[in-house]
Protein backbone atom coordinates (compact mmCIF):
# COMPACT_ATOMS: atom_id res chain seq x y z
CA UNK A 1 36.94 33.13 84.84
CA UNK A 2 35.53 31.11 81.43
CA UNK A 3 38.28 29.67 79.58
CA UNK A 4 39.59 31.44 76.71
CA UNK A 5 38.75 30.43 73.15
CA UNK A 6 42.12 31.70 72.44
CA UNK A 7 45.34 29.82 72.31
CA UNK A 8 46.92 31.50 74.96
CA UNK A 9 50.20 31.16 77.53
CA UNK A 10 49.51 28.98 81.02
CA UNK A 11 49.38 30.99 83.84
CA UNK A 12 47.98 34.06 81.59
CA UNK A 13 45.30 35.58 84.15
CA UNK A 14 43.46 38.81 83.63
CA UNK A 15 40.35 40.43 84.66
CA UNK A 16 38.15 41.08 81.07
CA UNK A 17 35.77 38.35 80.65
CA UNK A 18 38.80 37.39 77.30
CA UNK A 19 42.00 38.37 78.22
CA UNK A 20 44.31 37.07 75.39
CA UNK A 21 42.02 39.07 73.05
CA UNK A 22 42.40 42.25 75.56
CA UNK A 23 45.99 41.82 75.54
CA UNK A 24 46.08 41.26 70.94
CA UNK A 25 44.45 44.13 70.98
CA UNK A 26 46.78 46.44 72.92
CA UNK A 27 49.78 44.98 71.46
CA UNK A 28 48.23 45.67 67.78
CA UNK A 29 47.23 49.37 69.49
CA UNK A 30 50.93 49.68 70.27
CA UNK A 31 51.76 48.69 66.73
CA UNK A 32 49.72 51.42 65.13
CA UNK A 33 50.91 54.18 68.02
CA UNK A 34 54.83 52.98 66.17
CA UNK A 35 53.74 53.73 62.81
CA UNK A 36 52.31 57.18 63.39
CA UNK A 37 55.74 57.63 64.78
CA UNK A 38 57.33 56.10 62.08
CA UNK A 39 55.01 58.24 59.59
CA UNK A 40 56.11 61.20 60.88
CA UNK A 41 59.59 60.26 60.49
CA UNK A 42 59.74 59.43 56.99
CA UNK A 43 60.99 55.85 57.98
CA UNK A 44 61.95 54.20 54.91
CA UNK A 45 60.61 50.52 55.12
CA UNK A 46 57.26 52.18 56.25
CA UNK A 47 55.13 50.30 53.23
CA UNK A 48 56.40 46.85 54.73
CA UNK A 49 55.44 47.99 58.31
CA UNK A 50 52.41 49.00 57.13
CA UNK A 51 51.29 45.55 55.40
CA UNK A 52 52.47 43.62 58.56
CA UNK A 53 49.82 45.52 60.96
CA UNK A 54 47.23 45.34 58.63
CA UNK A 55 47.59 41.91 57.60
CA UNK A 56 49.67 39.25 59.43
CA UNK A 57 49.17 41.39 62.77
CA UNK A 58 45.16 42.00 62.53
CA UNK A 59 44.79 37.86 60.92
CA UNK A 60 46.81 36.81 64.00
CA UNK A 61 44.60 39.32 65.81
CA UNK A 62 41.27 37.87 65.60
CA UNK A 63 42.76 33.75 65.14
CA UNK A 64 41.59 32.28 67.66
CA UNK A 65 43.64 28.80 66.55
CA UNK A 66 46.97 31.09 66.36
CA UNK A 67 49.98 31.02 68.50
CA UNK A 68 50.16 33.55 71.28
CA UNK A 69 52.81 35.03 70.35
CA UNK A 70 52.37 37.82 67.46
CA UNK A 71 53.81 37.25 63.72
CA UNK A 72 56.89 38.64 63.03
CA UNK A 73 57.67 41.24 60.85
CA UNK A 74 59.32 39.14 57.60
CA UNK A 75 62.46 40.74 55.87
């Protein structure tokens, strides 16, 4: 398998020719399947959760320099 341009984990193995950016995009996917369900909800906060997905989540996202390890949602 080619190397990943993607600062990834050792030992992270999958079978897509780039697996770290296989496995940003499902956990950003899983981000946006929580906010529908937070939509729905009426959760208050839902403006902040909102800006983290589309911002810090999708920069960190597409980084290739970035840490593994998604942002965190700030307070």
């Amino acid at each position: 398998m080619a190397q990943s341009k993607f600062n990834r984990p050792l030992g992270f193995e999958g079978v897509q020719t780039d697996p770290e950016e296989s496995y940003r995009a499902g956990y950003q996917h899983g981000t946006r399947e929580m906010l529908r369900f937070l939509e729905a909800s009426n959760t208050p906060g839902l403006e902040r959760v909102k800006d983290w997905i589309n911002n810090d989540l999708a920069t960190w996202r597409h980084d290739v320099q970035a840490e593994p390890n998604p942002p965190k949602l700030s307070s």
